[in-house]
PDB file of N, CA and C in Angstrom:
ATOM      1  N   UNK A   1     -84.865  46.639  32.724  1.00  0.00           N
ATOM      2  CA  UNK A   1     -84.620  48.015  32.331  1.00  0.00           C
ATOM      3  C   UNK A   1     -84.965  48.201  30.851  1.00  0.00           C
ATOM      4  N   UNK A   2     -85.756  49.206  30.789  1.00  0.00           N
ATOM      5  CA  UNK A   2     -86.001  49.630  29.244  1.00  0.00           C
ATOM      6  C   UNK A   2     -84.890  50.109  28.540  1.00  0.00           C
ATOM      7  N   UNK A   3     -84.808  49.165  27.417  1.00  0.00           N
ATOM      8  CA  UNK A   3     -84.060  49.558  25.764  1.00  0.00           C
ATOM      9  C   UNK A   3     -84.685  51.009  25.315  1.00  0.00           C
ATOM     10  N   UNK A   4     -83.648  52.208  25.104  1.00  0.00           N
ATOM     11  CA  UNK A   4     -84.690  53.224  24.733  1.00  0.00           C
ATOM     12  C   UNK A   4     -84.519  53.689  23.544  1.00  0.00           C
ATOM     13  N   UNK A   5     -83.475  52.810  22.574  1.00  0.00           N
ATOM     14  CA  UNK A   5     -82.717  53.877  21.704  1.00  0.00           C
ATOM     15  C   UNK A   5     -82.186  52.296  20.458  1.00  0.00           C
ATOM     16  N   UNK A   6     -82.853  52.389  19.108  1.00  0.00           N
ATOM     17  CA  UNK A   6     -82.745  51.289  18.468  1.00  0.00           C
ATOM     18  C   UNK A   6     -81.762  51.653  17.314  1.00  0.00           C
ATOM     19  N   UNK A   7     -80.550  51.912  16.729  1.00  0.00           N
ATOM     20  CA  UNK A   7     -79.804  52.027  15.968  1.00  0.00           C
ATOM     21  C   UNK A   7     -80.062  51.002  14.757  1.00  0.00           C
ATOM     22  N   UNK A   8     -80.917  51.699  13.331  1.00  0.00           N
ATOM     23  CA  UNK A   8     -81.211  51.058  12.188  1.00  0.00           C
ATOM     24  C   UNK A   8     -80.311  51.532  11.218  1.00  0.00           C
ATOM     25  N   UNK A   9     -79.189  50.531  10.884  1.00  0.00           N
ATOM     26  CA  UNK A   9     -78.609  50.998   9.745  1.00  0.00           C
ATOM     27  C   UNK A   9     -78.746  50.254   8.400  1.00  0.00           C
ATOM     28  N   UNK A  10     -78.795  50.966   8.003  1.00  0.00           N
ATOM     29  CA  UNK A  10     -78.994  50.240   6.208  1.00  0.00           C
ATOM     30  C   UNK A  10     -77.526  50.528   5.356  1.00  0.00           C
ATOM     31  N   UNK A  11     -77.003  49.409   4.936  1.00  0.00           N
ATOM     32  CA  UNK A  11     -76.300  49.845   3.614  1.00  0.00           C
ATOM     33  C   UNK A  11     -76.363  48.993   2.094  1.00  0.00           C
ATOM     34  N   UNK A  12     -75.390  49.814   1.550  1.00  0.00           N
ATOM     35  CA  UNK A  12     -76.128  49.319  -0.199  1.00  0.00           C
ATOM     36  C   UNK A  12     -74.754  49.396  -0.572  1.00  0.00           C
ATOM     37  N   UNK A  13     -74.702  47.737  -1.473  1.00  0.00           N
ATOM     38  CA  UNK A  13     -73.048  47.523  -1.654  1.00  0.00           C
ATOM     39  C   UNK A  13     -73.310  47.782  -3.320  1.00  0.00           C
ATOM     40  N   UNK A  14     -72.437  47.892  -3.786  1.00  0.00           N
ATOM     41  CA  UNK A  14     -72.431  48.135  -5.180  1.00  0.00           C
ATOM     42  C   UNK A  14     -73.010  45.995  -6.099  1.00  0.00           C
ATOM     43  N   UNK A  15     -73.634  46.800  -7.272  1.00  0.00           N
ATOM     44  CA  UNK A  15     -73.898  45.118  -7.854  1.00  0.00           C
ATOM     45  C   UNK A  15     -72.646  44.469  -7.822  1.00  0.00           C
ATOM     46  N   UNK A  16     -73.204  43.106  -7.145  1.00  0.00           N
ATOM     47  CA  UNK A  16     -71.934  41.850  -7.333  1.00  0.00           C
ATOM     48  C   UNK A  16     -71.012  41.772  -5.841  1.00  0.00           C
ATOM     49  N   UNK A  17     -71.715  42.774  -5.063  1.00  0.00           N
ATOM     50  CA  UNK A  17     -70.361  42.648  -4.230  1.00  0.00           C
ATOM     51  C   UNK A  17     -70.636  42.618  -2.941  1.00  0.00           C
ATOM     52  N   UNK A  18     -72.077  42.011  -2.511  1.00  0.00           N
ATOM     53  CA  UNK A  18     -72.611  41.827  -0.895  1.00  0.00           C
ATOM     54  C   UNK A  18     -71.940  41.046   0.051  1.00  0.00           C
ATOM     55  N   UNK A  19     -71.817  39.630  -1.461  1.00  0.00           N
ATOM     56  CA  UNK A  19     -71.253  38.497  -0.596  1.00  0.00           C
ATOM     57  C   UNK A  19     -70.122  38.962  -0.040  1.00  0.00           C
ATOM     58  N   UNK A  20     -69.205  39.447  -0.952  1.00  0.00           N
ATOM     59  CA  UNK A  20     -67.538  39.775  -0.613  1.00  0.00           C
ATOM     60  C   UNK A  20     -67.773  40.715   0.527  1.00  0.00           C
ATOM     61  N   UNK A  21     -68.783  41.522   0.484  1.00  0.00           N
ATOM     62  CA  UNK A  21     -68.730  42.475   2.256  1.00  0.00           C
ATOM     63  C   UNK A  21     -68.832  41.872   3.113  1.00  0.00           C
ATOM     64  N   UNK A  22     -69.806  41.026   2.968  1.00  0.00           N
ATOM     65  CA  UNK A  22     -70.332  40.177   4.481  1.00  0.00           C
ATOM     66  C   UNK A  22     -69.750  39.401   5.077  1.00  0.00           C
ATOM     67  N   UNK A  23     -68.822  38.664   3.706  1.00  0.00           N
ATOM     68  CA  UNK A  23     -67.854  37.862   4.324  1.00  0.00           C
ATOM     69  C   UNK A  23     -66.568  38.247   4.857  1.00  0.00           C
ATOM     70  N   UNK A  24     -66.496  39.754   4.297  1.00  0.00           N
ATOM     71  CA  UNK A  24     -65.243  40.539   4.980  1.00  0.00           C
ATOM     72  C   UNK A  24     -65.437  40.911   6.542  1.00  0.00           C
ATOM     73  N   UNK A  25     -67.195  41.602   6.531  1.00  0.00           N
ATOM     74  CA  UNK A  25     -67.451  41.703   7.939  1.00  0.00           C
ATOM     75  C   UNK A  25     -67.267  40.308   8.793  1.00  0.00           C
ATOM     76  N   UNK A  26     -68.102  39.599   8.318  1.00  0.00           N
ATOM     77  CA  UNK A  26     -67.622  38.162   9.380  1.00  0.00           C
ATOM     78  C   UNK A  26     -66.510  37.500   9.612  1.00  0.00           C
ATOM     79  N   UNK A  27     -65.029  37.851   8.555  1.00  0.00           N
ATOM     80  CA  UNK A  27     -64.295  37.862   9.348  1.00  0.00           C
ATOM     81  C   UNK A  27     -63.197  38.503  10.385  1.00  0.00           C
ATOM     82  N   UNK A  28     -63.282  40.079   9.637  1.00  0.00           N
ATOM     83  CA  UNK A  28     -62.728  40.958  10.907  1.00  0.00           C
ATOM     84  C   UNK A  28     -63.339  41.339  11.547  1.00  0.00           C
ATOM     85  N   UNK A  29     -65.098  42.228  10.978  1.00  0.00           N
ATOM     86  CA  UNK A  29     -65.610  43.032  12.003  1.00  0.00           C
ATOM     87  C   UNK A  29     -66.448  42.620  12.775  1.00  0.00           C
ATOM     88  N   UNK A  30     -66.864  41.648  12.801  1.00  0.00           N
ATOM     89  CA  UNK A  30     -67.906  40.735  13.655  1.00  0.00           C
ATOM     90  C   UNK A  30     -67.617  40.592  15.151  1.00  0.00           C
ATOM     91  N   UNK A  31     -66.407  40.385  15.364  1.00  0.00           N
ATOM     92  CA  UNK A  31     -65.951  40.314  16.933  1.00  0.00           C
ATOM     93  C   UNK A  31     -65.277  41.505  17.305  1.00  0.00           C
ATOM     94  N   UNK A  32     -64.763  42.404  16.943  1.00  0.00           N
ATOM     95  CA  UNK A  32     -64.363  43.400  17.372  1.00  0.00           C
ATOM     96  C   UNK A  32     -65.792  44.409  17.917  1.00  0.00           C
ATOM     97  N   UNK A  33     -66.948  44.475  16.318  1.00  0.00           N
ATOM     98  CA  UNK A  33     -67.648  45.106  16.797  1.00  0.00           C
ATOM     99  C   UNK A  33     -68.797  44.293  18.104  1.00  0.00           C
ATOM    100  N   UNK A  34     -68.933  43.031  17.500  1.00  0.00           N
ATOM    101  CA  UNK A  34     -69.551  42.418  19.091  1.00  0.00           C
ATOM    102  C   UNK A  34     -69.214  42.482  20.759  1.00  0.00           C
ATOM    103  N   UNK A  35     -67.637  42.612  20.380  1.00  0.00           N
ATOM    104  CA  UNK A  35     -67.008  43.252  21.882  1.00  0.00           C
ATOM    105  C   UNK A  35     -67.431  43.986  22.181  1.00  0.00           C
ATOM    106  N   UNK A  36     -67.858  45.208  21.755  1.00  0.00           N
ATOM    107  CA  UNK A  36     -68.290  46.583  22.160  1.00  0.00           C
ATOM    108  C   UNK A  36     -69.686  46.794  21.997  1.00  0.00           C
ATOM    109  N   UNK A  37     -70.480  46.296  21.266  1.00  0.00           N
ATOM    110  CA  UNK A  37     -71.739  46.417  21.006  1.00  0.00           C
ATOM    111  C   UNK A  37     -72.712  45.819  21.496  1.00  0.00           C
ATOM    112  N   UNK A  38     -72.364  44.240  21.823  1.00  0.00           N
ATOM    113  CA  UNK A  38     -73.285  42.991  22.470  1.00  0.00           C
ATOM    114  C   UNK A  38     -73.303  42.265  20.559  1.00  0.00           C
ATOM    115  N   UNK A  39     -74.491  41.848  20.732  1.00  0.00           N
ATOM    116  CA  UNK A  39     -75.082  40.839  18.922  1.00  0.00           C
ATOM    117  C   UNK A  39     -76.585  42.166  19.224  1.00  0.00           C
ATOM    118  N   UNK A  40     -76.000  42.132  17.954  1.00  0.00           N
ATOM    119  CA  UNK A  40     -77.364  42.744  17.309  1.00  0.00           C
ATOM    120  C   UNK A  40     -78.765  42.626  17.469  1.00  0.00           C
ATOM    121  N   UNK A  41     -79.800  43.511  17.419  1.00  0.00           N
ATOM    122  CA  UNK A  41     -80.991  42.684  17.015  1.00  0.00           C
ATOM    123  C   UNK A  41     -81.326  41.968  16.198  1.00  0.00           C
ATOM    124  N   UNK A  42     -80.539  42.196  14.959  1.00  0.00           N
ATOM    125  CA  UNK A  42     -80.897  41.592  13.794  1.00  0.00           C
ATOM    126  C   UNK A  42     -79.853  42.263  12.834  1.00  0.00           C
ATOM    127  N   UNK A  43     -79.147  41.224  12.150  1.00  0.00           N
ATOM    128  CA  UNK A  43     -78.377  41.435  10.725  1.00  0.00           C
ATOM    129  C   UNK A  43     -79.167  40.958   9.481  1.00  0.00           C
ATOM    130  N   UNK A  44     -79.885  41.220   8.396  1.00  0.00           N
ATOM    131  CA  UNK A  44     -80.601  40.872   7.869  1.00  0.00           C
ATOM    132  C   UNK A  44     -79.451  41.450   6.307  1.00  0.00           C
ATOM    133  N   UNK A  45     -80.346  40.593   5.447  1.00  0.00           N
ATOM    134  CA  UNK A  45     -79.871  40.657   3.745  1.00  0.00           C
ATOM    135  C   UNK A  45     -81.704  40.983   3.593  1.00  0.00           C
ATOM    136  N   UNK A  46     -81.889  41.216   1.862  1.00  0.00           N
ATOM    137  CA  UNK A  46     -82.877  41.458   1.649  1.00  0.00           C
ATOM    138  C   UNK A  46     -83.875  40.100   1.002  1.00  0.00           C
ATOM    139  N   UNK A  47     -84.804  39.708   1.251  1.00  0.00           N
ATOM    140  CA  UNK A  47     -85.384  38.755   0.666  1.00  0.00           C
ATOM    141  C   UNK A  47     -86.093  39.160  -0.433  1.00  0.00           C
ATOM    142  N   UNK A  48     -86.765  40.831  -0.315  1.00  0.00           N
ATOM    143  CA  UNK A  48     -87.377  41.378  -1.830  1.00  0.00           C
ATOM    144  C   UNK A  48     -86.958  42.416  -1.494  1.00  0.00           C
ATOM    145  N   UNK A  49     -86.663  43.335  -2.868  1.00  0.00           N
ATOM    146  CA  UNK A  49     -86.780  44.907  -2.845  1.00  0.00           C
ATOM    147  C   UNK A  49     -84.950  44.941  -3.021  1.00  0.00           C
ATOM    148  N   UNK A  50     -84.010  45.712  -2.903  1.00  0.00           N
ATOM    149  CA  UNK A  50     -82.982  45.564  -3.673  1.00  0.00           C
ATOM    150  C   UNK A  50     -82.117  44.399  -2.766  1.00  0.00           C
ATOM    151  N   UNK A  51     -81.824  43.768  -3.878  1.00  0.00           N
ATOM    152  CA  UNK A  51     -80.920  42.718  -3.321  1.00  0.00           C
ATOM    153  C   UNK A  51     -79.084  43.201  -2.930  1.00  0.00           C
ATOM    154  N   UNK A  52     -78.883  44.034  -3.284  1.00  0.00           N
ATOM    155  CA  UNK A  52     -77.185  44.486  -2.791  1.00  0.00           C
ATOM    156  C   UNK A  52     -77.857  45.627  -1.577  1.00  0.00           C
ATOM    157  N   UNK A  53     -78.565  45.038  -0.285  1.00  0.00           N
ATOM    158  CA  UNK A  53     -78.706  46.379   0.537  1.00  0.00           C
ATOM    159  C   UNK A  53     -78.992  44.684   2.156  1.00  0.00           C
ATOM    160  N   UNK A  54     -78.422  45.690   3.135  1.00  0.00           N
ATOM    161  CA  UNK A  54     -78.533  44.906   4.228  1.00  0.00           C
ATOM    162  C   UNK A  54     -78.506  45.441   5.457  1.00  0.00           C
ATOM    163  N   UNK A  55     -79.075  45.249   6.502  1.00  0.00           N
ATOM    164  CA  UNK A  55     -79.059  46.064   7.289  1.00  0.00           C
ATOM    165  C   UNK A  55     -78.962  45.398   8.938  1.00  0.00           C
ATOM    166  N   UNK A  56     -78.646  46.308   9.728  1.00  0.00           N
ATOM    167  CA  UNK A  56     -78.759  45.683  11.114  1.00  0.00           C
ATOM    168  C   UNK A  56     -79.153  46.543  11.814  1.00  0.00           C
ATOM    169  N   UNK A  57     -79.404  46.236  13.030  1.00  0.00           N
ATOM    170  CA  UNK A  57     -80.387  47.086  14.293  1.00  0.00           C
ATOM    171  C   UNK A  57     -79.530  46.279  15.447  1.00  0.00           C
ATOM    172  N   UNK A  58     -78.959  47.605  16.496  1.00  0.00           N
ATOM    173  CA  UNK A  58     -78.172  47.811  17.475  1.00  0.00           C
ATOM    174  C   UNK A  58     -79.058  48.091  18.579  1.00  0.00           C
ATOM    175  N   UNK A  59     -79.015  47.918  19.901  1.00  0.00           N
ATOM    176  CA  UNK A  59     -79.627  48.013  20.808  1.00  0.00           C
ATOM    177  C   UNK A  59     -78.887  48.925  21.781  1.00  0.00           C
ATOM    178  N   UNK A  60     -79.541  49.765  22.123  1.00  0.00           N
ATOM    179  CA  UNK A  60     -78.641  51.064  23.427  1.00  0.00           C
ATOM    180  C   UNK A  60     -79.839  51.452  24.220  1.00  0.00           C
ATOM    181  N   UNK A  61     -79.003  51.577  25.278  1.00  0.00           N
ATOM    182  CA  UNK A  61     -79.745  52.687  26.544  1.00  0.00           C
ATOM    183  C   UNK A  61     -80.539  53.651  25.873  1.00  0.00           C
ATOM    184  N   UNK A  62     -79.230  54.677  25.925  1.00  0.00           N
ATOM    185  CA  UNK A  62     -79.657  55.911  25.755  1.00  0.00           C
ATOM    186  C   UNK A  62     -78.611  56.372  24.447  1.00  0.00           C
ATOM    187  N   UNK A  63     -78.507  57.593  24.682  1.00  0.00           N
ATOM    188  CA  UNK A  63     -77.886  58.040  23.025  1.00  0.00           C
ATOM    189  C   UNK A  63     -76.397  58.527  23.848  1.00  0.00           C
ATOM    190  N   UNK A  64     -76.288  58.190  24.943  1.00  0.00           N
ATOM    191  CA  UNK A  64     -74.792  58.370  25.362  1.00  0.00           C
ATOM    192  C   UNK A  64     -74.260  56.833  25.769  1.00  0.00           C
ATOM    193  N   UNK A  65     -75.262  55.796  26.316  1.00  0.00           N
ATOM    194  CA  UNK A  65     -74.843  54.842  26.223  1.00  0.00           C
ATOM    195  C   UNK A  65     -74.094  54.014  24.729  1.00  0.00           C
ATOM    196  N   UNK A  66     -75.045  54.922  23.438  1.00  0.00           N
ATOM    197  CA  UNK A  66     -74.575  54.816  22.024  1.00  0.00           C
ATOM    198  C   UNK A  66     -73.235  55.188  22.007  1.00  0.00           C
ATOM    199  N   UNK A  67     -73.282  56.392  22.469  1.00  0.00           N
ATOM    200  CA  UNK A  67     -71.853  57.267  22.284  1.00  0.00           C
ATOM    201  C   UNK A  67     -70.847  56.463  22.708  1.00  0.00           C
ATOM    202  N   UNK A  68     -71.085  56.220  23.937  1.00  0.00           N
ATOM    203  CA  UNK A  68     -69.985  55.624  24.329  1.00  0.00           C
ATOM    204  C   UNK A  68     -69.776  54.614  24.109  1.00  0.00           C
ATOM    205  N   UNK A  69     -70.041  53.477  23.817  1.00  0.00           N
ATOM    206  CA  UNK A  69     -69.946  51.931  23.224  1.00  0.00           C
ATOM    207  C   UNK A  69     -69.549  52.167  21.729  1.00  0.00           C
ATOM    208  N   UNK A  70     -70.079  53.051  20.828  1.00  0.00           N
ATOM    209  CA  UNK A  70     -69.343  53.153  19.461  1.00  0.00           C
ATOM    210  C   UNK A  70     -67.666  54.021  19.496  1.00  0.00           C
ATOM    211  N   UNK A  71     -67.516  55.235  20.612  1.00  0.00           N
ATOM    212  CA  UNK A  71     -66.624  55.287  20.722  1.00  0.00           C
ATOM    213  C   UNK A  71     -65.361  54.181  21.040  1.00  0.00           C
ATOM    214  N   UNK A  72     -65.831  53.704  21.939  1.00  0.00           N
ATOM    215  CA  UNK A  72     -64.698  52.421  22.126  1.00  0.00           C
ATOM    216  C   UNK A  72     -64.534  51.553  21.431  1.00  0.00           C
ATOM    217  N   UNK A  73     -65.350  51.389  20.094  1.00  0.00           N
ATOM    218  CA  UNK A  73     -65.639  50.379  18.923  1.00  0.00           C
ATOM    219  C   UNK A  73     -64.618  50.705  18.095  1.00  0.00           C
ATOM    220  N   UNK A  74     -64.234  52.665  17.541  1.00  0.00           N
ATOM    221  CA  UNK A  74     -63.847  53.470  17.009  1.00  0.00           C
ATOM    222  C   UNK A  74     -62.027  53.392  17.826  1.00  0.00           C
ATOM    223  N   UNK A  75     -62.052  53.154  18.664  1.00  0.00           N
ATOM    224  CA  UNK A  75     -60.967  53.097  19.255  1.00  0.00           C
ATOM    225  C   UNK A  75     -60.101  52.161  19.365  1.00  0.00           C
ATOM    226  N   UNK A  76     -60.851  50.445  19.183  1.00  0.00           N
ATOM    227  CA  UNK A  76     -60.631  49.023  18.885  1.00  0.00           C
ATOM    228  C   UNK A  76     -59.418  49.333  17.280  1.00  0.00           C
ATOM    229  N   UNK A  77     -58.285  48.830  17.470  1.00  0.00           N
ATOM    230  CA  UNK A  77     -57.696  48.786  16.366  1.00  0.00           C
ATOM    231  C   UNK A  77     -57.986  47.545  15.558  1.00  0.00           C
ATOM    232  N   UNK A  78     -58.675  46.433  15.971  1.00  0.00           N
ATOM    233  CA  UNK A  78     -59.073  44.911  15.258  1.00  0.00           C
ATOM    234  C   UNK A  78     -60.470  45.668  14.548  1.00  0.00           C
ATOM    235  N   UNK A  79     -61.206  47.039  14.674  1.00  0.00           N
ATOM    236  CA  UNK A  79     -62.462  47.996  14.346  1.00  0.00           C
ATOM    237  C   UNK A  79     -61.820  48.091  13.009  1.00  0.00           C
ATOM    238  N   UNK A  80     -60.451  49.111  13.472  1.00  0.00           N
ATOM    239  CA  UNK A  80     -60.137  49.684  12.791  1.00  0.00           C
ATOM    240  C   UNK A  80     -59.825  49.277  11.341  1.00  0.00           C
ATOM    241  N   UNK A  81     -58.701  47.653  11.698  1.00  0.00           N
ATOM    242  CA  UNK A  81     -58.614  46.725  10.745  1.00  0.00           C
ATOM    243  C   UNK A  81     -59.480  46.561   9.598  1.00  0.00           C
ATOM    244  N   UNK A  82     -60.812  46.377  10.254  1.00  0.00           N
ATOM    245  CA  UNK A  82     -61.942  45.877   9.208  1.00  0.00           C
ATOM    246  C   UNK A  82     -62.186  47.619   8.517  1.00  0.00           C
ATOM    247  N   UNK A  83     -62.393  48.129   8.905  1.00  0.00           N
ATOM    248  CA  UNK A  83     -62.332  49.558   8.255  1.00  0.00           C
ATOM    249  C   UNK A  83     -61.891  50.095   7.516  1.00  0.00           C
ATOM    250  N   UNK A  84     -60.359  50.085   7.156  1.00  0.00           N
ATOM    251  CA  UNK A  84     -59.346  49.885   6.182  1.00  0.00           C
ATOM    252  C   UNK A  84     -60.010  48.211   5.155  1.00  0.00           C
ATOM    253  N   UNK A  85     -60.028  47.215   5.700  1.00  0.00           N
ATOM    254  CA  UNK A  85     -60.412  46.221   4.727  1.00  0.00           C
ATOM    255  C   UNK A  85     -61.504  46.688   3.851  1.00  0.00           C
ATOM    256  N   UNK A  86     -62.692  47.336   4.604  1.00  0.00           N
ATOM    257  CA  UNK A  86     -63.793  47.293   3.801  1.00  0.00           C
ATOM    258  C   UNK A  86     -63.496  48.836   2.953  1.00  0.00           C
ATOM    259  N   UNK A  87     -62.806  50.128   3.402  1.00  0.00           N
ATOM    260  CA  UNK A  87     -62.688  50.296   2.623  1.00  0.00           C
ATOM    261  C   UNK A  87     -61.885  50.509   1.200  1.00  0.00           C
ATOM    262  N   UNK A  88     -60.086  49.294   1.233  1.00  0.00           N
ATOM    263  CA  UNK A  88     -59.731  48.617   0.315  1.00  0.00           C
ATOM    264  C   UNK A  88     -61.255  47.955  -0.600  1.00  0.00           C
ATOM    265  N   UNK A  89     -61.913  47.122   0.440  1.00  0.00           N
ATOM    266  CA  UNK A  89     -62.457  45.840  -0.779  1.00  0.00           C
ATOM    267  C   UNK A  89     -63.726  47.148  -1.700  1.00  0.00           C
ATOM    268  N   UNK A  90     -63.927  48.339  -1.465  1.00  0.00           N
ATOM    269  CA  UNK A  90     -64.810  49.234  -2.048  1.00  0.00           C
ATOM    270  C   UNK A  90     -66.031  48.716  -2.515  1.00  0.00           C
ATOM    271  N   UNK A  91     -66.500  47.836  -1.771  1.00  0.00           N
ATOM    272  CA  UNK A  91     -67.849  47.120  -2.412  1.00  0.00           C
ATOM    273  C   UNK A  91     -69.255  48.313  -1.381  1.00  0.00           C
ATOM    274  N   UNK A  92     -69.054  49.229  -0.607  1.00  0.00           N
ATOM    275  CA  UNK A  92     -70.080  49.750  -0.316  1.00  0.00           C
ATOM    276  C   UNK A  92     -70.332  50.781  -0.973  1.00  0.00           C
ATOM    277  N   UNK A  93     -71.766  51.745  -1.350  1.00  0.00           N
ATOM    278  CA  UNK A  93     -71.822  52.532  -1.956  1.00  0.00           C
ATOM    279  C   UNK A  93     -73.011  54.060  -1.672  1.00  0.00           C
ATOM    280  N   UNK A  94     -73.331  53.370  -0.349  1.00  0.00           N
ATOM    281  CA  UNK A  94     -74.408  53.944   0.458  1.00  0.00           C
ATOM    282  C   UNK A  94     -74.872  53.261   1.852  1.00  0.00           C
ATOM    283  N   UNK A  95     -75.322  54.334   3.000  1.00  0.00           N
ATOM    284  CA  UNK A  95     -75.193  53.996   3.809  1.00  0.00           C
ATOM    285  C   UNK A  95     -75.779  54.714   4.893  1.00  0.00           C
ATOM    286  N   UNK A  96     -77.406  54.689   5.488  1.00  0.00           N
ATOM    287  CA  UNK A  96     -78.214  55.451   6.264  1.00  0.00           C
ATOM    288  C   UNK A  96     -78.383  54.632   7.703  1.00  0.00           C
ATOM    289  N   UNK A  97     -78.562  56.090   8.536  1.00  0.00           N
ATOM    290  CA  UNK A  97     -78.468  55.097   9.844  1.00  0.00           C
ATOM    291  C   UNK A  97     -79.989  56.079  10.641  1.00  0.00           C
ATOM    292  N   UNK A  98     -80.755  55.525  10.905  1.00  0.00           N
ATOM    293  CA  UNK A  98     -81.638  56.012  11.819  1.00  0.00           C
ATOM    294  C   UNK A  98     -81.882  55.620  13.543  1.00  0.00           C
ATOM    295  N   UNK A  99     -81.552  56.212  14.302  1.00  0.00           N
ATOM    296  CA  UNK A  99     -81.999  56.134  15.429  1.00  0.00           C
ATOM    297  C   UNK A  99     -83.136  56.043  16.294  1.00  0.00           C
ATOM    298  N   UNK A 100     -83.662  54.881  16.481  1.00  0.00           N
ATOM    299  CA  UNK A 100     -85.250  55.235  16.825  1.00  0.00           C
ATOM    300  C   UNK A 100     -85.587  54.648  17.849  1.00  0.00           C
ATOM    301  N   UNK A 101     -87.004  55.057  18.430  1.00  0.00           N
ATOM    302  CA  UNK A 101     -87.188  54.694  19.784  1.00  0.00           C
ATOM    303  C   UNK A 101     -88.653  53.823  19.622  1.00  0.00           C
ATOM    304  N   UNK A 102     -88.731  52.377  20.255  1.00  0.00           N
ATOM    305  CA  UNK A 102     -90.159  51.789  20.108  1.00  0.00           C
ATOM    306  C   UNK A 102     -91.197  52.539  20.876  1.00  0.00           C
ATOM    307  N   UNK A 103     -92.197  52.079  20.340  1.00  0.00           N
ATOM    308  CA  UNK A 103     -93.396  52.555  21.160  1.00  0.00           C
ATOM    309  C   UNK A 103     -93.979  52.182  22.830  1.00  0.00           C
ATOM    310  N   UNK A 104     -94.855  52.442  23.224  1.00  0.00           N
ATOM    311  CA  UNK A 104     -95.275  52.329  24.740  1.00  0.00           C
ATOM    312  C   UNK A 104     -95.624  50.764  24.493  1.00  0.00           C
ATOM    313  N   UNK A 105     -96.484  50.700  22.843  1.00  0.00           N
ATOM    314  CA  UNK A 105     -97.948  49.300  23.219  1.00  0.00           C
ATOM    315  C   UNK A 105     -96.895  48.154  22.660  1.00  0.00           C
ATOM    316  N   UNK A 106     -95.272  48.030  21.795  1.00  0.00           N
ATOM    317  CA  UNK A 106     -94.540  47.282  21.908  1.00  0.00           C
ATOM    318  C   UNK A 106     -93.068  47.331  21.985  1.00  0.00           C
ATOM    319  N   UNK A 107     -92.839  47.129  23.483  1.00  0.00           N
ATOM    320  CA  UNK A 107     -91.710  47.253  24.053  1.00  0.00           C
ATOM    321  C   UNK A 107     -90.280  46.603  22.727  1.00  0.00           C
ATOM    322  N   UNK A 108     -89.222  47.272  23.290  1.00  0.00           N
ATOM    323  CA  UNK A 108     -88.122  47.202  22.219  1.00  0.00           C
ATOM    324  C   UNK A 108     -87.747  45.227  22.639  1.00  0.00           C
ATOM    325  N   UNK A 109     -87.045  44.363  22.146  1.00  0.00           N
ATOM    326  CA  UNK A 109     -86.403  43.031  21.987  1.00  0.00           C
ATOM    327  C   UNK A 109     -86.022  43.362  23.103  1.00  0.00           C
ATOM    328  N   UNK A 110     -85.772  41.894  24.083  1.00  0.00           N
ATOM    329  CA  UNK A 110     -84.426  42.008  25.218  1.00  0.00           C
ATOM    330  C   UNK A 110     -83.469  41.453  24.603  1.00  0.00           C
ATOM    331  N   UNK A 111     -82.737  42.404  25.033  1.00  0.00           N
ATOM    332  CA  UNK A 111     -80.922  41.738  24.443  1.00  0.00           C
ATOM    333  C   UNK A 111     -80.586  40.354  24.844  1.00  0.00           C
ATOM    334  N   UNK A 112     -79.763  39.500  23.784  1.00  0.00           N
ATOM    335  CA  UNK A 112     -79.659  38.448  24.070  1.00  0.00           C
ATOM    336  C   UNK A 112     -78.146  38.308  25.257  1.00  0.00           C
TER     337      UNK A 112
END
């Protein structure tokens, strides 16, 4: 079954403070949001171009299969946890999300 719908989010932590996010995500929000989401396509840091920015790509059906899997993410109180943590630890400072769909000539990743 075709992947139709690729969730690219980017965010940008303030200088000095990636590590302290990532390691906040990996330890509350990583399994709460993997419960509901599957693993990612990809969690990436930057190798060039700004170094406090990182991003991941989510895999969905459709844009209600989105809906509904982030709703129940949103509803997870171990979600919620990390939510309140990250925004106590205030290390983010920006944060874009694009929704996009691959092309015909290369099909989207199969989920692992």
């Amino acid at each position: 079954d075709d992947v139709m719908l690729l969730d690219v989010r980017t965010y940008r932590c303030k200088p000095g403070r990636i590590k302290a996010q990532l390691a906040l995500y990996e330890k509350l929000g990583k399994a709460p949001q993997s419960r509901h989401l599957g693993a990612p396509i990809a969690f990436l840091t930057t190798e060039t171009g700004n170094p406090n920015e990182y991003v991941h790509i989510w895999m969905y059906e459709d844009a209600a299969d989105r809906e509904r899997r982030r709703a129940a993410m949103q509803a997870d109180p171990d979600w919620q946890a990390f939510l309140a943590a990250s925004a106590e630890l205030g290390a983010l400072e920006y944060q874009e999300n694009k929704l996009m769909k691959p092309v015909d000539f290369y099909p989207a990743p199969v989920r692992g």
